[in-house]
N, C-alpha and C. Protein backbone atom coordinates (compact mmCIF):
# COMPACT_ATOMS: atom_id res chain seq x y z
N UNK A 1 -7.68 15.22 -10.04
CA UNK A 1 -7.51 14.21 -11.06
C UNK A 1 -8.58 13.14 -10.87
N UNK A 2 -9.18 12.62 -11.60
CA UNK A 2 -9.87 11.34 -11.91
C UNK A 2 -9.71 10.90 -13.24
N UNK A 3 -10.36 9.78 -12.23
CA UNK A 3 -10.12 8.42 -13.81
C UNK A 3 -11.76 8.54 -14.62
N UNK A 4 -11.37 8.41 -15.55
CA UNK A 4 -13.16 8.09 -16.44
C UNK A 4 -13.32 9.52 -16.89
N UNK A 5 -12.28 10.22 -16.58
CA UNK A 5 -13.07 11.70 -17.17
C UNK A 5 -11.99 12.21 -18.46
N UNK A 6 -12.17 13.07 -18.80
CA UNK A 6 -11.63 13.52 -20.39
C UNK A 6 -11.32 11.81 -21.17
N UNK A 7 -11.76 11.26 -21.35
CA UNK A 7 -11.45 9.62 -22.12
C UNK A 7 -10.99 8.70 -21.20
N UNK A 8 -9.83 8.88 -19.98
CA UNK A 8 -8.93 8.41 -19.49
C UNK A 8 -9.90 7.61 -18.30
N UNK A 9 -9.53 5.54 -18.53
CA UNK A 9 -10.67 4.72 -17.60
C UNK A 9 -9.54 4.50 -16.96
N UNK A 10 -10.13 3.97 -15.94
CA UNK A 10 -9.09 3.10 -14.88
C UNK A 10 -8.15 2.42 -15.84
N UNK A 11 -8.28 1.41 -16.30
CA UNK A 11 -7.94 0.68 -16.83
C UNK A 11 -6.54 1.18 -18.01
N UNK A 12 -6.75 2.08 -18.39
CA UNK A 12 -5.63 2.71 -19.12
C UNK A 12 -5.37 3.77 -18.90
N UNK A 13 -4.99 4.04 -17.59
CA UNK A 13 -4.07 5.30 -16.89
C UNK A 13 -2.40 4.55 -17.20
N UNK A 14 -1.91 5.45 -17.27
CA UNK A 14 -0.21 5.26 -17.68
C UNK A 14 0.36 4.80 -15.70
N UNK A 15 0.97 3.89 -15.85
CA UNK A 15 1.97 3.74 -14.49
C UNK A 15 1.92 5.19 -13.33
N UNK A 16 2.54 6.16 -14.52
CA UNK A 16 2.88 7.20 -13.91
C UNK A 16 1.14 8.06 -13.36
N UNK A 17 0.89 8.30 -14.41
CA UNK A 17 -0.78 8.48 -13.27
C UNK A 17 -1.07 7.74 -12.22
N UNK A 18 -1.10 6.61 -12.25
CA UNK A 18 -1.66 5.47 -11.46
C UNK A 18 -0.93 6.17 -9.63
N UNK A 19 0.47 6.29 -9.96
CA UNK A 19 1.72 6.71 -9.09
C UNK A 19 0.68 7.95 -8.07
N UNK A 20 0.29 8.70 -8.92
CA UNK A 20 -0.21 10.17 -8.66
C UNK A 20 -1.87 9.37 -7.66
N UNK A 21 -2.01 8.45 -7.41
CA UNK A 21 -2.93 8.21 -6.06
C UNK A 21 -2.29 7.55 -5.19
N UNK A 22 -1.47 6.81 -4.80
CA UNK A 22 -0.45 6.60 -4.14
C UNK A 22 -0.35 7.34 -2.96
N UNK A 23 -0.84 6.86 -1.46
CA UNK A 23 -0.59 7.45 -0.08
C UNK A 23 -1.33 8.63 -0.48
N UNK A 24 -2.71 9.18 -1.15
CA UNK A 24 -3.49 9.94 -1.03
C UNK A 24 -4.99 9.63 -0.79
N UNK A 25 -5.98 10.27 -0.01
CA UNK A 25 -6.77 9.79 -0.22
C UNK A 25 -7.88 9.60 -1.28
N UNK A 26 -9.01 8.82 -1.72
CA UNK A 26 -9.37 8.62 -2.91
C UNK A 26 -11.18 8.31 -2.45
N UNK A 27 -11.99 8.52 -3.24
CA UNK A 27 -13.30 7.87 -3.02
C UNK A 27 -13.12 6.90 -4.72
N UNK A 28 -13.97 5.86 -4.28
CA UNK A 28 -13.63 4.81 -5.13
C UNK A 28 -14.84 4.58 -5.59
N UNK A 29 -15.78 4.37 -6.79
CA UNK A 29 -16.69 4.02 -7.10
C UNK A 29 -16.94 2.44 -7.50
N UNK A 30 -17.71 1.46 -6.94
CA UNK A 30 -17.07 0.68 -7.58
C UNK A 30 -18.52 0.05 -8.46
N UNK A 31 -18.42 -1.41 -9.20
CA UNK A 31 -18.98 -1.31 -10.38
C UNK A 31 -20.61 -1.89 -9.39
N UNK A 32 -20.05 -2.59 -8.15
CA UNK A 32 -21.25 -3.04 -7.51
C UNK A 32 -22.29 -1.59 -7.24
N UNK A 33 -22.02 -0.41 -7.79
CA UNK A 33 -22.21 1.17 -7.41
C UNK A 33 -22.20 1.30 -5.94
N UNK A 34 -20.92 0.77 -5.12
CA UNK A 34 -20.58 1.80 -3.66
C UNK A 34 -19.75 1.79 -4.10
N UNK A 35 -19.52 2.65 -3.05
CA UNK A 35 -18.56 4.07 -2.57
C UNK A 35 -17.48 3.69 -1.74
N UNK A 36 -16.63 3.76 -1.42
CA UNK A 36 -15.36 3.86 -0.38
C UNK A 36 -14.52 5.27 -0.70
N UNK A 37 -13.87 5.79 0.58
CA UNK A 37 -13.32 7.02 0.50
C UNK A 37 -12.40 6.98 1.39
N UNK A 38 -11.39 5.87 1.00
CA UNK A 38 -10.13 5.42 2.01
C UNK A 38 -8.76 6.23 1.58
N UNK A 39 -7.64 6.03 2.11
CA UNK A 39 -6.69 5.76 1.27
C UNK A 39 -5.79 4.75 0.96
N UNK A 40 -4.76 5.45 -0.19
CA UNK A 40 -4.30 4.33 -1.04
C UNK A 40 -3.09 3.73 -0.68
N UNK A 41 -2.82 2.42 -0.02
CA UNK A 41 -1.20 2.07 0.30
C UNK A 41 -0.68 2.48 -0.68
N UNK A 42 -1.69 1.51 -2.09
CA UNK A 42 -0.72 0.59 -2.95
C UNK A 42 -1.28 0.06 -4.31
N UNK A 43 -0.78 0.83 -5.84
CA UNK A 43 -1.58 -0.09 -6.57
C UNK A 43 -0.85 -0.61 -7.79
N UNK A 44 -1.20 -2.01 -8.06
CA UNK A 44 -0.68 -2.98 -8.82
C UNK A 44 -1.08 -2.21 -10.03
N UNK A 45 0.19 -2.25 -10.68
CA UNK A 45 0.34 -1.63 -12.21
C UNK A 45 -0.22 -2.67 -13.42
N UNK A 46 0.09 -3.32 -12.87
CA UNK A 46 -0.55 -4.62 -14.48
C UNK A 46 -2.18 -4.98 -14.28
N UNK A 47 -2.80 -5.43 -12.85
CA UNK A 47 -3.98 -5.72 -12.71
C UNK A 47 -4.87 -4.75 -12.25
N UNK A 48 -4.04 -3.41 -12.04
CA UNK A 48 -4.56 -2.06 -11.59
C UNK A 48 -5.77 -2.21 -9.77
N UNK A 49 -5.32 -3.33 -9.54
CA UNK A 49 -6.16 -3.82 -8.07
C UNK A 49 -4.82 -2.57 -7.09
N UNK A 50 -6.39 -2.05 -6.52
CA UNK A 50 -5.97 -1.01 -5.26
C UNK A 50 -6.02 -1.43 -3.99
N UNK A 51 -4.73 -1.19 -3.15
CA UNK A 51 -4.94 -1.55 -1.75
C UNK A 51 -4.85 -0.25 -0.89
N UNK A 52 -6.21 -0.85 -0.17
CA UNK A 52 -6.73 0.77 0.72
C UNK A 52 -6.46 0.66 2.02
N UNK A 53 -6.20 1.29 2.46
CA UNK A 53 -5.77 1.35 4.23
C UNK A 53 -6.97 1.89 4.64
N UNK A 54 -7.55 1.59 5.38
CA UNK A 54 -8.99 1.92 6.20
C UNK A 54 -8.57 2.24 7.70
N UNK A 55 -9.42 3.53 8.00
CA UNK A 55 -8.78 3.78 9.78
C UNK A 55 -9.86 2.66 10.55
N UNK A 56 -9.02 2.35 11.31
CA UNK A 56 -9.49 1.34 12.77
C UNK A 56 -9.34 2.21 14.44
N UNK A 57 -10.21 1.22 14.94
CA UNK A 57 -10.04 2.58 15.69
C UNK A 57 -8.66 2.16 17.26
N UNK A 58 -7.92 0.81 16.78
CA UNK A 58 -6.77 0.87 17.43
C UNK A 58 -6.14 1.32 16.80
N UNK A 59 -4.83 1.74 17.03
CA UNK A 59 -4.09 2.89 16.27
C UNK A 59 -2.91 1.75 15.75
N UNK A 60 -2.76 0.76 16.50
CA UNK A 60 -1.86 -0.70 16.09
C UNK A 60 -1.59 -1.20 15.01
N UNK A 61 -3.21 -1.19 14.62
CA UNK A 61 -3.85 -2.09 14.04
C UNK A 61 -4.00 -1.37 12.67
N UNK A 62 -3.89 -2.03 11.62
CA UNK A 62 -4.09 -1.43 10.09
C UNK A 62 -5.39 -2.53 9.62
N UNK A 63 -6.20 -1.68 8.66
CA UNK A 63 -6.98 -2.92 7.96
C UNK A 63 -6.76 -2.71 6.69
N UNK A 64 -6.28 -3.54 6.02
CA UNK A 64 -6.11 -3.67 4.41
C UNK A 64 -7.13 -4.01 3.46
N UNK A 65 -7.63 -3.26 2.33
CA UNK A 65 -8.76 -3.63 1.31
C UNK A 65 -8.40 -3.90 0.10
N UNK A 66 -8.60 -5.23 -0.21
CA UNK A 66 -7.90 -5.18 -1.60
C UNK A 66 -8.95 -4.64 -2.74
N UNK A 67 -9.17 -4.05 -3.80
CA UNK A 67 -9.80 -4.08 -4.48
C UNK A 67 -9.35 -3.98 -6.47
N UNK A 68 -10.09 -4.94 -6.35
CA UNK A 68 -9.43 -5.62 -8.03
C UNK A 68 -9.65 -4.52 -9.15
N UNK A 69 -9.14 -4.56 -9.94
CA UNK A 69 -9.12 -3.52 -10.83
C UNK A 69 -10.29 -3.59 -11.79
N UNK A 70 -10.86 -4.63 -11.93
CA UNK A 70 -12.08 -4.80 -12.87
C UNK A 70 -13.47 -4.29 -12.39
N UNK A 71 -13.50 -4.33 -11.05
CA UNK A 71 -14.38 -4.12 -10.00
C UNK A 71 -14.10 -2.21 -9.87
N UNK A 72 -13.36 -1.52 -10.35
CA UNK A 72 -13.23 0.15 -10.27
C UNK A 72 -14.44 0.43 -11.31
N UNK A 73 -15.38 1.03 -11.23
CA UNK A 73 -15.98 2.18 -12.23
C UNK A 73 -14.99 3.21 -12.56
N UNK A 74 -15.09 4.11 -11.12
CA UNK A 74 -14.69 5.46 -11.29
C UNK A 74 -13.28 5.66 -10.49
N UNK A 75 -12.81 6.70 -9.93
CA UNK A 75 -11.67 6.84 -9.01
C UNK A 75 -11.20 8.85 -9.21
N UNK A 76 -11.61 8.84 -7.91
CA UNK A 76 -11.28 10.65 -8.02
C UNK A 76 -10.60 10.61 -6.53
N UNK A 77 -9.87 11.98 -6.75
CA UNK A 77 -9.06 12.18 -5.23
C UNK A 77 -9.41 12.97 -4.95
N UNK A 78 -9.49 12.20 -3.65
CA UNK A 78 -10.46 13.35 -2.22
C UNK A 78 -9.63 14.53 -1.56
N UNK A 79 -7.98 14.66 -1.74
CA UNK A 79 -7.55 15.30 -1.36
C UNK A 79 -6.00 15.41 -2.07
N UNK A 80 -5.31 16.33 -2.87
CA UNK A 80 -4.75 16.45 -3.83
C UNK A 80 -2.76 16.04 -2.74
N UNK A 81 -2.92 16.68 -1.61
CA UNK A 81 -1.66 16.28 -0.11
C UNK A 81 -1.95 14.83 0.02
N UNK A 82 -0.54 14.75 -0.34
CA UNK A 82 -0.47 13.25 0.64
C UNK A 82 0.32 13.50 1.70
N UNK A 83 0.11 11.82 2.60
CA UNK A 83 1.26 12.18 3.78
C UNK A 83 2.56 11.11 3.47
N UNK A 84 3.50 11.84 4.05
CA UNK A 84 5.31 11.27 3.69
C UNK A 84 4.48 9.86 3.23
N UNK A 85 5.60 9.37 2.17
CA UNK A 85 5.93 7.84 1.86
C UNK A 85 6.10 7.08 3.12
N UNK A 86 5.41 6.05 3.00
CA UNK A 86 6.12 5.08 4.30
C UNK A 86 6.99 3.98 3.43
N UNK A 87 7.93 3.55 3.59
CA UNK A 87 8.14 2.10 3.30
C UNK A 87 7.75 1.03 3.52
N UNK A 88 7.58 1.10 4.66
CA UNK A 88 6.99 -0.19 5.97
C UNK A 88 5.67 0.12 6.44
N UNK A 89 4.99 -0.62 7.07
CA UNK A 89 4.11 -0.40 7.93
C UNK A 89 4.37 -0.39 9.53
N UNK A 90 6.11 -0.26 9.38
CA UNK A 90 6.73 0.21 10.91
C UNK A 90 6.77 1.48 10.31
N UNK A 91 6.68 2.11 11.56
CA UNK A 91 7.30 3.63 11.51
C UNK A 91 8.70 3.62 11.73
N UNK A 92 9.50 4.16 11.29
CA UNK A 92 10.88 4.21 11.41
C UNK A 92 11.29 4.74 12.88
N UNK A 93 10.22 5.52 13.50
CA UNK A 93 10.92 5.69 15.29
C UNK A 93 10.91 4.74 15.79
N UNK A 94 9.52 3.65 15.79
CA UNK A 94 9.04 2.66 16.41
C UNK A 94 10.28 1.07 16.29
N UNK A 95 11.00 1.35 14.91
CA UNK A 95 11.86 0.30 14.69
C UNK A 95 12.58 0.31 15.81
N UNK A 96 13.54 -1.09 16.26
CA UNK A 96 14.39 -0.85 17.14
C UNK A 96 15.84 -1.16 16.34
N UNK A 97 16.89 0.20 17.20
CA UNK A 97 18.21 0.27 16.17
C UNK A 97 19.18 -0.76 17.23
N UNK A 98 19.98 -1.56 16.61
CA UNK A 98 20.87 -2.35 17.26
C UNK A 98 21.97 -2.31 16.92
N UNK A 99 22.72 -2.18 17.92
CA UNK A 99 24.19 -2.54 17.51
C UNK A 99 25.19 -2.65 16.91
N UNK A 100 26.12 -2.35 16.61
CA UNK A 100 26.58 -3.48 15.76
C UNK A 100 27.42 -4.98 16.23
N UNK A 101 27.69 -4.88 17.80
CA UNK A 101 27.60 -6.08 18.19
C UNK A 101 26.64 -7.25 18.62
N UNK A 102 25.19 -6.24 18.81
CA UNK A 102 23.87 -7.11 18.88
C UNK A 102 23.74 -7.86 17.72
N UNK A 103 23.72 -7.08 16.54
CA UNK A 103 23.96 -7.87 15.10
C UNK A 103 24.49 -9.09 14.86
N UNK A 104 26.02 -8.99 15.06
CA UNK A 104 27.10 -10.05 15.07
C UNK A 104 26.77 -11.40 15.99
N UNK A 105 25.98 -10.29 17.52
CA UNK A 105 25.59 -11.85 17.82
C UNK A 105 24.30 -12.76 17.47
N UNK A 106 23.13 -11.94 16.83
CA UNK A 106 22.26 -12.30 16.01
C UNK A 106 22.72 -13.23 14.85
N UNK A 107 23.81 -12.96 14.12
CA UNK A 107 24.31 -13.36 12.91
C UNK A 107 24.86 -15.21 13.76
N UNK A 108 25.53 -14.60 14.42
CA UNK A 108 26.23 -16.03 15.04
C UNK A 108 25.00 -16.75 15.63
N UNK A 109 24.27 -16.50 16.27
CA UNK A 109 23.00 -17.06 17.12
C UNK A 109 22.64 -18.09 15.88
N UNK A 110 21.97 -17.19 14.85
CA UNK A 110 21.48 -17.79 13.10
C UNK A 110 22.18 -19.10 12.99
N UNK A 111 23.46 -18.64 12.58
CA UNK A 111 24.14 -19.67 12.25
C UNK A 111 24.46 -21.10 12.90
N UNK A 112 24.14 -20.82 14.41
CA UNK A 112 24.17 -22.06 15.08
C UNK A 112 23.38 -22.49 15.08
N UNK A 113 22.23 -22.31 14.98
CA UNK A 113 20.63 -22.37 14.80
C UNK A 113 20.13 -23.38 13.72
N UNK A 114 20.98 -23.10 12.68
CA UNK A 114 20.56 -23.45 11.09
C UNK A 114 20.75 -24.65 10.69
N UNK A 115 19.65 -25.25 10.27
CA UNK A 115 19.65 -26.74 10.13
C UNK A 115 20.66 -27.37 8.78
N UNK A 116 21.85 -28.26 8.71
CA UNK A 116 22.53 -28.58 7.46
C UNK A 116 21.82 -28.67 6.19
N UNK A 117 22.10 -28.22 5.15
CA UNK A 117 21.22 -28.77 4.03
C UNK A 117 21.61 -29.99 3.93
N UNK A 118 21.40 -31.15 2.95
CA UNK A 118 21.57 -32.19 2.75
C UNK A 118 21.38 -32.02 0.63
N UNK A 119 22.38 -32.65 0.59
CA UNK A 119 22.18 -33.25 -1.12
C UNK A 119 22.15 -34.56 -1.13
């Protein structure tokens, strides 16, 4: 799939196309004419600005690219597989699972914690 080809620009791909680069990777043309060939967290449906995850070489560490939607020429996918959805930028092993009395005392901790509102 790409954008700019049979009529279809960046700019007026339907939601649901847009969906279809989503956690795949992509080479990006952009209007400055470079290139990037990242992949895609994430892209805003109304301003069509793409956010690219770029590898680093700590494994910790994420680098985020925003790139605005006016600034796209082109947009083709480099590889048709994506990998699983993440939700987070935790991994779900890495989360830590608690309790349900660690909770309760988290909840109570909060609450003693919490400054009065005032009217």
């Amino acid at each position: 799939m790409m954008a700019d080809e049979d009529g279809d620009s960046w700019s007026t791909l339907s939601s649901i196309a847009l969906w279809e680069f989503v956690d795949k990777k992509i080479s990006v043309l952009l209007s400055a004419n470079s290139r990037k060939a990242v992949r895609v967290q994430a892209i805003d449906p109304v301003t069509r600005t793409i956010i690219l995850q770029e590898e680093t070489v700590d494994l910790n560490a994420k680098k985020l690219t925003f790139v605005l939607g006016h600034a796209i020429s082109r947009v083709a996918l480099e590889e048709s597989e994506g990998r699983p959805r993440m939700t987070d930028f935790l991994e779900a092993e890495k989360a830590k699972k608690y309790s349900q009395d660690d909770i309760n005392t988290r909840k109570t901790e909060l609450h003693l914690k919490r400054l009065p509102a005032l009217v």
